[in-house]
PDB file of N, CA and C in Angstrom:
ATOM      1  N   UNK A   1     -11.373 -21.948   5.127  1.00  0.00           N
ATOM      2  CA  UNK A   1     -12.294 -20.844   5.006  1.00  0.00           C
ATOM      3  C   UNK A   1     -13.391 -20.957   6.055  1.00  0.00           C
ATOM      4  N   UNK A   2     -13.754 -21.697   6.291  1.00  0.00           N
ATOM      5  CA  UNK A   2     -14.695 -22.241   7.339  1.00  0.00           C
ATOM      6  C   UNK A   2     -14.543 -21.766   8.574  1.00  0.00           C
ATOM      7  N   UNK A   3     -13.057 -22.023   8.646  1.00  0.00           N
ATOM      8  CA  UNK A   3     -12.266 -21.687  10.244  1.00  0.00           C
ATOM      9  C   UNK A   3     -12.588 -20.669  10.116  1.00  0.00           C
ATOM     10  N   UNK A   4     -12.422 -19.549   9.437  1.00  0.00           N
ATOM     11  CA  UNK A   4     -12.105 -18.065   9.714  1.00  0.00           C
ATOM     12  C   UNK A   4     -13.767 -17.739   9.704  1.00  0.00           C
ATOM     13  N   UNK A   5     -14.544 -18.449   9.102  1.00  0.00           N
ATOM     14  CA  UNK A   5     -16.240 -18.363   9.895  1.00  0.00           C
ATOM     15  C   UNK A   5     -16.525 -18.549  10.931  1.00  0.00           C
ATOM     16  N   UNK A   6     -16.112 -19.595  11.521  1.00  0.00           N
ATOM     17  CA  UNK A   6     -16.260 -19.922  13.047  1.00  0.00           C
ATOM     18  C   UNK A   6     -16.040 -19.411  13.555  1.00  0.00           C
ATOM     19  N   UNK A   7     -14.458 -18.297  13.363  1.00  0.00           N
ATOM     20  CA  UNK A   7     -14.328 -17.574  14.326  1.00  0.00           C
ATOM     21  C   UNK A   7     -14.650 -16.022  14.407  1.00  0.00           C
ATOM     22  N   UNK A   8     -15.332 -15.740  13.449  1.00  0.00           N
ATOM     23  CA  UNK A   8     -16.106 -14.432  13.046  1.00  0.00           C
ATOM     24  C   UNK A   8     -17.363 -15.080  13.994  1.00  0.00           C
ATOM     25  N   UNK A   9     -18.304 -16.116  14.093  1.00  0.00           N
ATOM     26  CA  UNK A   9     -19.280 -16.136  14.325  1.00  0.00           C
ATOM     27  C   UNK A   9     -19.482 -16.820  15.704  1.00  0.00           C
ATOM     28  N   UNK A  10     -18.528 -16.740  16.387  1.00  0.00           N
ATOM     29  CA  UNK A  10     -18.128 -17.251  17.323  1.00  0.00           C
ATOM     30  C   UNK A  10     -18.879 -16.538  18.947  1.00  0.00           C
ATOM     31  N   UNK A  11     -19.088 -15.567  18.214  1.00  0.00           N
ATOM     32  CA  UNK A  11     -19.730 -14.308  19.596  1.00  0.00           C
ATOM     33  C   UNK A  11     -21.404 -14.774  19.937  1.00  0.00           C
ATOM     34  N   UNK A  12     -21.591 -15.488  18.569  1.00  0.00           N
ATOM     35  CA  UNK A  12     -23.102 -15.781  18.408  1.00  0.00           C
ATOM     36  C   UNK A  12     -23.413 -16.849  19.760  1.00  0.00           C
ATOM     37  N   UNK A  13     -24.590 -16.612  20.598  1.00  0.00           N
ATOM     38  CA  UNK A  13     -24.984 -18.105  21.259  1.00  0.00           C
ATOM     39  C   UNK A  13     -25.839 -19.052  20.903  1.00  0.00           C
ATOM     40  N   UNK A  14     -26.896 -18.412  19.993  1.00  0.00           N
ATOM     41  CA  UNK A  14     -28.104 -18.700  19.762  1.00  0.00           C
ATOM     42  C   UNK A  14     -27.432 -19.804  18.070  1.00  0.00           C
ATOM     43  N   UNK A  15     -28.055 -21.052  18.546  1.00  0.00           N
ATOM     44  CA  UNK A  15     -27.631 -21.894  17.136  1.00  0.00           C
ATOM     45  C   UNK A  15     -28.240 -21.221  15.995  1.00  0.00           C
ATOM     46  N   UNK A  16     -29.789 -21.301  15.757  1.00  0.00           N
ATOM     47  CA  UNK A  16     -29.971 -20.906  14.930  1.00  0.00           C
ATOM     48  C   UNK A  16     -29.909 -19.298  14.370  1.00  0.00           C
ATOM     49  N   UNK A  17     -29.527 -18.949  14.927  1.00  0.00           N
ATOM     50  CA  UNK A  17     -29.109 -17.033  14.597  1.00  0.00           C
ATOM     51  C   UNK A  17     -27.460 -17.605  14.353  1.00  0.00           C
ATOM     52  N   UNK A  18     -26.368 -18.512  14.773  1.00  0.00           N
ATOM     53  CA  UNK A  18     -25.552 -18.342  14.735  1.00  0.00           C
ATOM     54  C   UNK A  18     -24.978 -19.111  12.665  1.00  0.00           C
ATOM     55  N   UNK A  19     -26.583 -20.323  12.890  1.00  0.00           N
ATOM     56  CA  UNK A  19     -26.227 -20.999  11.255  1.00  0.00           C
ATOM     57  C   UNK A  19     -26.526 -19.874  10.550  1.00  0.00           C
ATOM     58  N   UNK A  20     -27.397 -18.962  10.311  1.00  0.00           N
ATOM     59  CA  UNK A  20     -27.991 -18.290   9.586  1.00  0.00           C
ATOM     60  C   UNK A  20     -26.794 -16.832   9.864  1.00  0.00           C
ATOM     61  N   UNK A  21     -26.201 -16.462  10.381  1.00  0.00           N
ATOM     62  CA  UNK A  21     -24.928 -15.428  10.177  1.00  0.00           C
ATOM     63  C   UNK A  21     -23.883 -16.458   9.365  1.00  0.00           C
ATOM     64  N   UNK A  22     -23.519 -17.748   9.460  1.00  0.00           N
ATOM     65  CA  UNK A  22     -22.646 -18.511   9.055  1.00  0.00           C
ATOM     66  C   UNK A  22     -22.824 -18.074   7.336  1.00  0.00           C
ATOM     67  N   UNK A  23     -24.330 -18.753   6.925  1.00  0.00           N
ATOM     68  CA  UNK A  23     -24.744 -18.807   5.757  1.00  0.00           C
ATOM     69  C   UNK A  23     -24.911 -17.617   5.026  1.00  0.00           C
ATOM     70  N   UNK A  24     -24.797 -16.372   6.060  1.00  0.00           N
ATOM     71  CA  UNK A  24     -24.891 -15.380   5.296  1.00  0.00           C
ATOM     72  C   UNK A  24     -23.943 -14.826   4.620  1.00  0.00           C
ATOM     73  N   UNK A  25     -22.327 -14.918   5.976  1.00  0.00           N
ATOM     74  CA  UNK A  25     -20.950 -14.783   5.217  1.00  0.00           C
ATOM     75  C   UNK A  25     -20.513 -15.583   4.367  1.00  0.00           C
ATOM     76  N   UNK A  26     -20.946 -16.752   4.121  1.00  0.00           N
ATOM     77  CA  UNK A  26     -20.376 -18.031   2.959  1.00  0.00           C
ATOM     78  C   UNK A  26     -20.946 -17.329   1.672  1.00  0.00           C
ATOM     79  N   UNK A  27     -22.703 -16.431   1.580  1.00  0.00           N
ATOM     80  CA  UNK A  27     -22.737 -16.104   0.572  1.00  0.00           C
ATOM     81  C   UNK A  27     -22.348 -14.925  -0.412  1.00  0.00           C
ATOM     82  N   UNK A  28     -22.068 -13.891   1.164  1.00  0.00           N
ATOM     83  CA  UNK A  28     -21.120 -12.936   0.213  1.00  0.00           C
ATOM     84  C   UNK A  28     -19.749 -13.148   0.166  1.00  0.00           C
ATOM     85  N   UNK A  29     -19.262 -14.072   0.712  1.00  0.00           N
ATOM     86  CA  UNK A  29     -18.269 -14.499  -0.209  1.00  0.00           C
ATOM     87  C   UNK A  29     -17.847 -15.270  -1.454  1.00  0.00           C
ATOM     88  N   UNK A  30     -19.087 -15.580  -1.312  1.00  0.00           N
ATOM     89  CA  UNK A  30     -19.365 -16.686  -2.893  1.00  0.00           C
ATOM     90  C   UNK A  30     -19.943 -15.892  -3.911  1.00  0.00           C
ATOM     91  N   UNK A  31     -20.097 -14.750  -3.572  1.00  0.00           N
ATOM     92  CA  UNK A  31     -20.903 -14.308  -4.791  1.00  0.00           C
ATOM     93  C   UNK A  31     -19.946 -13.677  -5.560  1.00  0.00           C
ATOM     94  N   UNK A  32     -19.877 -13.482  -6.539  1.00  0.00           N
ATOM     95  CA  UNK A  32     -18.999 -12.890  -8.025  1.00  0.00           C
ATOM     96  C   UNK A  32     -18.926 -11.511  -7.544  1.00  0.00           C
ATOM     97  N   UNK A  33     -20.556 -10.998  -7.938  1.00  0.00           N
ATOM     98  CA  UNK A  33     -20.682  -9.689  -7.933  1.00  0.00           C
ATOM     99  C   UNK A  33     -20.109  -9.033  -6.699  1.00  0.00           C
ATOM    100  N   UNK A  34     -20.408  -9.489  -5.465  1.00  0.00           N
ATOM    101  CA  UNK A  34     -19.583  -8.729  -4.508  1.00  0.00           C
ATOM    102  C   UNK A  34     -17.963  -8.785  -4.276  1.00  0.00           C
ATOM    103  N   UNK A  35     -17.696  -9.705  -4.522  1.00  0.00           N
ATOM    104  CA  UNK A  35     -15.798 -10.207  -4.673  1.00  0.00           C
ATOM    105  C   UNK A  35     -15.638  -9.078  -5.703  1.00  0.00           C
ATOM    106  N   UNK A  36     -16.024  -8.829  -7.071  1.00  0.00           N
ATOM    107  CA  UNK A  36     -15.291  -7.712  -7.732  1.00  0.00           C
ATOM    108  C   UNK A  36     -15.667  -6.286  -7.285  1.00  0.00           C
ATOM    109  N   UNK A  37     -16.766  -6.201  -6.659  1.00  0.00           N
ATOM    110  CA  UNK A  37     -16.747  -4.918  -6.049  1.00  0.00           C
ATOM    111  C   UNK A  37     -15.925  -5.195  -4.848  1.00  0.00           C
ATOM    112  N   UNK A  38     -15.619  -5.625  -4.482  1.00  0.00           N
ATOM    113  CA  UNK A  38     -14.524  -5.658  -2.864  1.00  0.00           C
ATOM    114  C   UNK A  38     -13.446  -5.786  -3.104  1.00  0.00           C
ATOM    115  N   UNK A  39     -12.721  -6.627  -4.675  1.00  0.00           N
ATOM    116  CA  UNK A  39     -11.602  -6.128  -5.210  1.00  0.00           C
ATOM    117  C   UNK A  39     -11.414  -4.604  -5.346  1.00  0.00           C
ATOM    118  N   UNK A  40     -12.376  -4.147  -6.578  1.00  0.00           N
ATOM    119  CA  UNK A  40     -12.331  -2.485  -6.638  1.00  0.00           C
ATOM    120  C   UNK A  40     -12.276  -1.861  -5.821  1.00  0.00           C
ATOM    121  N   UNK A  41     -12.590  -2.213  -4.733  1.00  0.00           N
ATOM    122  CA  UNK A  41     -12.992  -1.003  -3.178  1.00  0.00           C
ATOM    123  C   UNK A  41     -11.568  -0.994  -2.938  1.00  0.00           C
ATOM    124  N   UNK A  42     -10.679  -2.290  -3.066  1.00  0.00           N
ATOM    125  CA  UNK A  42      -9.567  -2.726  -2.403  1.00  0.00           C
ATOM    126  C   UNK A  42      -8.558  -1.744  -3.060  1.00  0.00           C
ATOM    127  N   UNK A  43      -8.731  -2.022  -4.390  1.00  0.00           N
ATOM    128  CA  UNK A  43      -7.598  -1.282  -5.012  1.00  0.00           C
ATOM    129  C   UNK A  43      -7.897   0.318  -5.132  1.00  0.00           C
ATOM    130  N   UNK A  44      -9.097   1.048  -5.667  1.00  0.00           N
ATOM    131  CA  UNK A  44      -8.983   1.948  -5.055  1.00  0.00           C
ATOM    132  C   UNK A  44      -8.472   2.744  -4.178  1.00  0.00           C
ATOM    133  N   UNK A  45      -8.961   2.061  -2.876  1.00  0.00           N
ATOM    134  CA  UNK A  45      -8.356   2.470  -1.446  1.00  0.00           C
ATOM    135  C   UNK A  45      -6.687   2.618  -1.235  1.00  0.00           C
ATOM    136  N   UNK A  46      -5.779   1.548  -2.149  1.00  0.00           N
ATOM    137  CA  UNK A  46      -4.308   1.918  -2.226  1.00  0.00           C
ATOM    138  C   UNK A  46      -3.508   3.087  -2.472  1.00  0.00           C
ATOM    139  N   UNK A  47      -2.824   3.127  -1.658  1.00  0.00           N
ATOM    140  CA  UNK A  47      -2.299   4.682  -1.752  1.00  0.00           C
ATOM    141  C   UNK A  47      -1.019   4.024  -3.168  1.00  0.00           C
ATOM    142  N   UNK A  48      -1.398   5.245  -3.652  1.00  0.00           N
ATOM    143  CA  UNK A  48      -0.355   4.693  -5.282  1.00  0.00           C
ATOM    144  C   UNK A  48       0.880   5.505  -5.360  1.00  0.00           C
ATOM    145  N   UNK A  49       1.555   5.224  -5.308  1.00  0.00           N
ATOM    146  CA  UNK A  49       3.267   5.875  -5.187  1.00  0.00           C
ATOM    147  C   UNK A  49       3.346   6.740  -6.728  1.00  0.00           C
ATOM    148  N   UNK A  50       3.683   7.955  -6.497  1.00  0.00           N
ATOM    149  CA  UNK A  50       4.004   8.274  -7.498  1.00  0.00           C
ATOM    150  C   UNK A  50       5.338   8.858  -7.887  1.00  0.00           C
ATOM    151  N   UNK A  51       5.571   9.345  -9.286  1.00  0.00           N
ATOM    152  CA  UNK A  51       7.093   9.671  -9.405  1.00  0.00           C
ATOM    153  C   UNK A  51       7.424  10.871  -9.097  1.00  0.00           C
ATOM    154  N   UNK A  52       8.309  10.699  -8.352  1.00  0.00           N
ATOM    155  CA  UNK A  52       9.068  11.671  -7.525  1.00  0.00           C
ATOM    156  C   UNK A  52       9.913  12.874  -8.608  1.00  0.00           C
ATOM    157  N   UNK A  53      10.289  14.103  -8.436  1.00  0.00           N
ATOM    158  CA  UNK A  53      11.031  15.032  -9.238  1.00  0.00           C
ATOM    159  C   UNK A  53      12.080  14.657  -8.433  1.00  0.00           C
ATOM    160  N   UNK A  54      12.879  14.383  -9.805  1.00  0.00           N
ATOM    161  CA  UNK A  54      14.602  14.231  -9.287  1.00  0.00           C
ATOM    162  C   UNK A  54      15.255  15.348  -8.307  1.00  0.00           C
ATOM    163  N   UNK A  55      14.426  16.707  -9.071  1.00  0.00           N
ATOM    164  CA  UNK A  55      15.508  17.369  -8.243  1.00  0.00           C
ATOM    165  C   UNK A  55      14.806  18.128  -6.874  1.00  0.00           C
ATOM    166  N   UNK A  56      13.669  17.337  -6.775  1.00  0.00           N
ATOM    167  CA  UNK A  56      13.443  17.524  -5.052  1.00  0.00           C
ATOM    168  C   UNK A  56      13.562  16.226  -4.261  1.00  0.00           C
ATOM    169  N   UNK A  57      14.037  15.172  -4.863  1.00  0.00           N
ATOM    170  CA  UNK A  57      14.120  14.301  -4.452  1.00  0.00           C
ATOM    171  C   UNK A  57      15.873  14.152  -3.546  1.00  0.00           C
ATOM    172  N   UNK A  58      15.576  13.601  -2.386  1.00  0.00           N
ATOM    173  CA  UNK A  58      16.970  13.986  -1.381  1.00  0.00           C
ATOM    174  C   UNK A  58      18.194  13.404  -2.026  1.00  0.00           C
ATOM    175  N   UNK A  59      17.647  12.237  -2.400  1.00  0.00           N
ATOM    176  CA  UNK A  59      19.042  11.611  -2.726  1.00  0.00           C
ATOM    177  C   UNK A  59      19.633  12.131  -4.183  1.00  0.00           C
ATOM    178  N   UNK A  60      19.298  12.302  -5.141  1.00  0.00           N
ATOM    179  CA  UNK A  60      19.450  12.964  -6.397  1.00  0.00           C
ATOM    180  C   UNK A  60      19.571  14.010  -6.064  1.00  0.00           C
ATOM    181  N   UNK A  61      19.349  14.891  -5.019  1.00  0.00           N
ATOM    182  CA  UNK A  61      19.394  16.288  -4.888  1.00  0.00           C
ATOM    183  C   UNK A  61      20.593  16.294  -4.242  1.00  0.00           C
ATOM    184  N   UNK A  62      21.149  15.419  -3.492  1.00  0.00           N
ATOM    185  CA  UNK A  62      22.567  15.362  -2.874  1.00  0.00           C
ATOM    186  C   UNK A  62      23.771  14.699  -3.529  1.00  0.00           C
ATOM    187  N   UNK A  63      23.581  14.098  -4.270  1.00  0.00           N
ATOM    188  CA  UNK A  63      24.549  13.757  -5.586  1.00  0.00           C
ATOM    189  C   UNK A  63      24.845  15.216  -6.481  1.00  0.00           C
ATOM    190  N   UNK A  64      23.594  15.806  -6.726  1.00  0.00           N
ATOM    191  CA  UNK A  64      24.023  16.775  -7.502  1.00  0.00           C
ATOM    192  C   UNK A  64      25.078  17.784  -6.871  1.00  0.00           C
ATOM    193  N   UNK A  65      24.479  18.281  -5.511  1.00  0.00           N
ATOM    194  CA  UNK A  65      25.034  19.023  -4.493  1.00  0.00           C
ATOM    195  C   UNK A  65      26.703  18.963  -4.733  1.00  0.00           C
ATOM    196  N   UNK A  66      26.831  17.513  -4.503  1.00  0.00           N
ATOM    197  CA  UNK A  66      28.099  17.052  -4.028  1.00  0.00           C
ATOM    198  C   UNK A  66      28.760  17.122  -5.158  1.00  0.00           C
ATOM    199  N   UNK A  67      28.211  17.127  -6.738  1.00  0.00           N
ATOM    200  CA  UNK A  67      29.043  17.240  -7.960  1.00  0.00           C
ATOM    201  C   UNK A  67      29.273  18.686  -8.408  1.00  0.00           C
ATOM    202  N   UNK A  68      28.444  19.429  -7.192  1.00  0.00           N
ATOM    203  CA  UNK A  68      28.856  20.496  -7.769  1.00  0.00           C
ATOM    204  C   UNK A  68      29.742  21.475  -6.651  1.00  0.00           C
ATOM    205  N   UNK A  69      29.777  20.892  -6.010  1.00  0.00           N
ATOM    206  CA  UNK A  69      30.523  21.069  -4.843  1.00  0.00           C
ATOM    207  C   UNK A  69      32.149  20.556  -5.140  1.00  0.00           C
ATOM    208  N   UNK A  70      31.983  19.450  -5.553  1.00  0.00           N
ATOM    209  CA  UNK A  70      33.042  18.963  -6.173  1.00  0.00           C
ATOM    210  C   UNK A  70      33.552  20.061  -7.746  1.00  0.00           C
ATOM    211  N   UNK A  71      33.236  20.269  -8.071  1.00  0.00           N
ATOM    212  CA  UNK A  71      33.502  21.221  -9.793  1.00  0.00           C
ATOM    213  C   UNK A  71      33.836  22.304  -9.344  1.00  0.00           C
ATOM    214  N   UNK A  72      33.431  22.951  -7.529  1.00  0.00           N
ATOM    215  CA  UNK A  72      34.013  24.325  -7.392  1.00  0.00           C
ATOM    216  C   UNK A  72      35.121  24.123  -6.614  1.00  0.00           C
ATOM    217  N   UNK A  73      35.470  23.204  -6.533  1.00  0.00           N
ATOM    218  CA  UNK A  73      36.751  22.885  -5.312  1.00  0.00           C
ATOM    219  C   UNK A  73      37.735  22.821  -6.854  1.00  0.00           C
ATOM    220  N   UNK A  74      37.485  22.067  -7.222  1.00  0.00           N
ATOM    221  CA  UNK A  74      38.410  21.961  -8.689  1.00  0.00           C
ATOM    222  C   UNK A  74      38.778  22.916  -9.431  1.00  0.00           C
ATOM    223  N   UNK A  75      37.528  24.064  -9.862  1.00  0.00           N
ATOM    224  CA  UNK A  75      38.233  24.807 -10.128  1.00  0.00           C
ATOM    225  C   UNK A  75      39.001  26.265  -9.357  1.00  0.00           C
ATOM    226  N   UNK A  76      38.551  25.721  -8.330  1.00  0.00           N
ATOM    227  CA  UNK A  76      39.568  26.920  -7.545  1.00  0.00           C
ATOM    228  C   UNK A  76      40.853  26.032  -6.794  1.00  0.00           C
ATOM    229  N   UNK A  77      40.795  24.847  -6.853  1.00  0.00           N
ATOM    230  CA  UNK A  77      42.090  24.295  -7.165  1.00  0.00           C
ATOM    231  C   UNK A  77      43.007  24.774  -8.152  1.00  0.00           C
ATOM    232  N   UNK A  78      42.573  24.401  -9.336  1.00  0.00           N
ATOM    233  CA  UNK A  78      43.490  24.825 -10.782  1.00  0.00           C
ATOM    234  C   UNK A  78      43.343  26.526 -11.155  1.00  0.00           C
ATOM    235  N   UNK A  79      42.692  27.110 -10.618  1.00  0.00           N
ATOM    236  CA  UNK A  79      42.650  28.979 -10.364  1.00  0.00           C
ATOM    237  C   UNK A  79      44.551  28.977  -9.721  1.00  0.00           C
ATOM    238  N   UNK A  80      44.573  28.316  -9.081  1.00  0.00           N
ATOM    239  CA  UNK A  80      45.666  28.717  -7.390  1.00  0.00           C
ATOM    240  C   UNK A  80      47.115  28.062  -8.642  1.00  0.00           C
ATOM    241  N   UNK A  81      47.163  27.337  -9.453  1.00  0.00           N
ATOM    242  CA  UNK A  81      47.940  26.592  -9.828  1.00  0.00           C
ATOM    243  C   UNK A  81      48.469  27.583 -10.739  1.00  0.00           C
TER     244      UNK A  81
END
Protein backbone atom coordinates (compact mmCIF):
# COMPACT_ATOMS: atom_id res chain seq x y z
CA UNK A 1 0.00 0.00 0.00
CA UNK A 2 2.77 2.26 0.59
CA UNK A 3 4.16 1.55 -2.91
CA UNK A 4 1.13 2.75 -4.59
CA UNK A 5 1.77 6.12 -2.25
CA UNK A 6 5.04 6.64 -3.42
CA UNK A 7 4.05 6.50 -6.56
CA UNK A 8 1.00 8.83 -6.43
CA UNK A 9 3.35 11.21 -4.58
CA UNK A 10 6.11 10.89 -6.53
CA UNK A 11 5.60 14.30 -8.66
CA UNK A 12 6.12 16.03 -5.25
CA UNK A 13 9.89 17.66 -4.78
CA UNK A 14 9.54 19.45 -1.78
CA UNK A 15 10.08 16.74 1.34
CA UNK A 16 8.03 18.28 3.52
CA UNK A 17 4.90 19.07 1.19
CA UNK A 18 5.70 15.63 -0.18
CA UNK A 19 5.34 13.78 3.84
CA UNK A 20 2.36 15.77 4.44
CA UNK A 21 0.43 14.66 0.83
CA UNK A 22 1.77 11.05 1.92
CA UNK A 23 -0.09 11.45 5.35
CA UNK A 24 -2.90 12.85 3.90
CA UNK A 25 -3.68 9.80 1.44
CA UNK A 26 -2.86 7.13 4.30
CA UNK A 27 -5.72 9.01 6.10
CA UNK A 28 -8.40 8.88 3.75
CA UNK A 29 -7.75 5.70 3.27
CA UNK A 30 -7.88 4.70 6.75
CA UNK A 31 -10.79 6.27 7.55
CA UNK A 32 -14.15 4.10 7.80
CA UNK A 33 -16.32 6.88 6.97
CA UNK A 34 -14.79 7.64 3.66
CA UNK A 35 -14.09 3.82 2.45
CA UNK A 36 -18.02 3.32 2.79
CA UNK A 37 -18.83 6.32 1.04
CA UNK A 38 -16.30 5.35 -1.83
CA UNK A 39 -17.75 1.86 -1.71
CA UNK A 40 -21.33 3.47 -2.33
CA UNK A 41 -20.04 5.92 -4.96
CA UNK A 42 -18.50 2.65 -6.44
CA UNK A 43 -21.46 0.66 -6.64
CA UNK A 44 -23.76 3.15 -7.57
CA UNK A 45 -21.75 4.19 -10.50
CA UNK A 46 -22.16 0.31 -11.95
CA UNK A 47 -24.02 -0.01 -14.85
CA UNK A 48 -26.55 -2.92 -13.68
CA UNK A 49 -27.62 -5.39 -16.38
CA UNK A 50 -30.99 -5.84 -16.59
CA UNK A 51 -33.53 -8.51 -17.84
CA UNK A 52 -33.87 -8.61 -21.20
CA UNK A 53 -37.63 -9.45 -22.99
CA UNK A 54 -37.34 -12.77 -24.52
CA UNK A 55 -39.00 -11.81 -27.36
CA UNK A 56 -36.81 -8.85 -28.33
CA UNK A 57 -34.09 -10.55 -27.37
CA UNK A 58 -31.99 -11.91 -30.75
CA UNK A 59 -31.30 -15.13 -29.77
CA UNK A 60 -34.81 -16.25 -28.38
CA UNK A 61 -36.22 -14.25 -31.08
CA UNK A 62 -34.41 -16.52 -33.64
CA UNK A 63 -35.21 -19.84 -32.15
CA UNK A 64 -38.68 -18.84 -32.24
CA UNK A 65 -38.37 -17.62 -35.92
CA UNK A 66 -36.83 -20.82 -36.87
CA UNK A 67 -39.69 -22.97 -34.99
CA UNK A 68 -41.94 -21.37 -36.74
CA UNK A 69 -40.50 -21.43 -39.84
CA UNK A 70 -40.04 -24.90 -39.27
CA UNK A 71 -44.17 -25.66 -38.42
CA UNK A 72 -44.87 -23.89 -41.89
CA UNK A 73 -42.60 -26.00 -43.97
CA UNK A 74 -44.33 -29.01 -42.24
CA UNK A 75 -47.37 -28.19 -42.74
CA UNK A 76 -47.28 -27.45 -46.26
CA UNK A 77 -45.28 -30.51 -46.50
CA UNK A 78 -48.21 -32.78 -45.26
CA UNK A 79 -50.91 -30.18 -47.27
CA UNK A 80 -48.93 -31.69 -50.70
CA UNK A 81 -49.18 -35.37 -49.28
Amino acid sequence: MSTRIEVRTSWVKNKSQKAFVHSKIEVVQNFSLIQKNLSKSEAASKHLMKRRNPEACAITGGKRVKKERKEIRKSRHTSFT
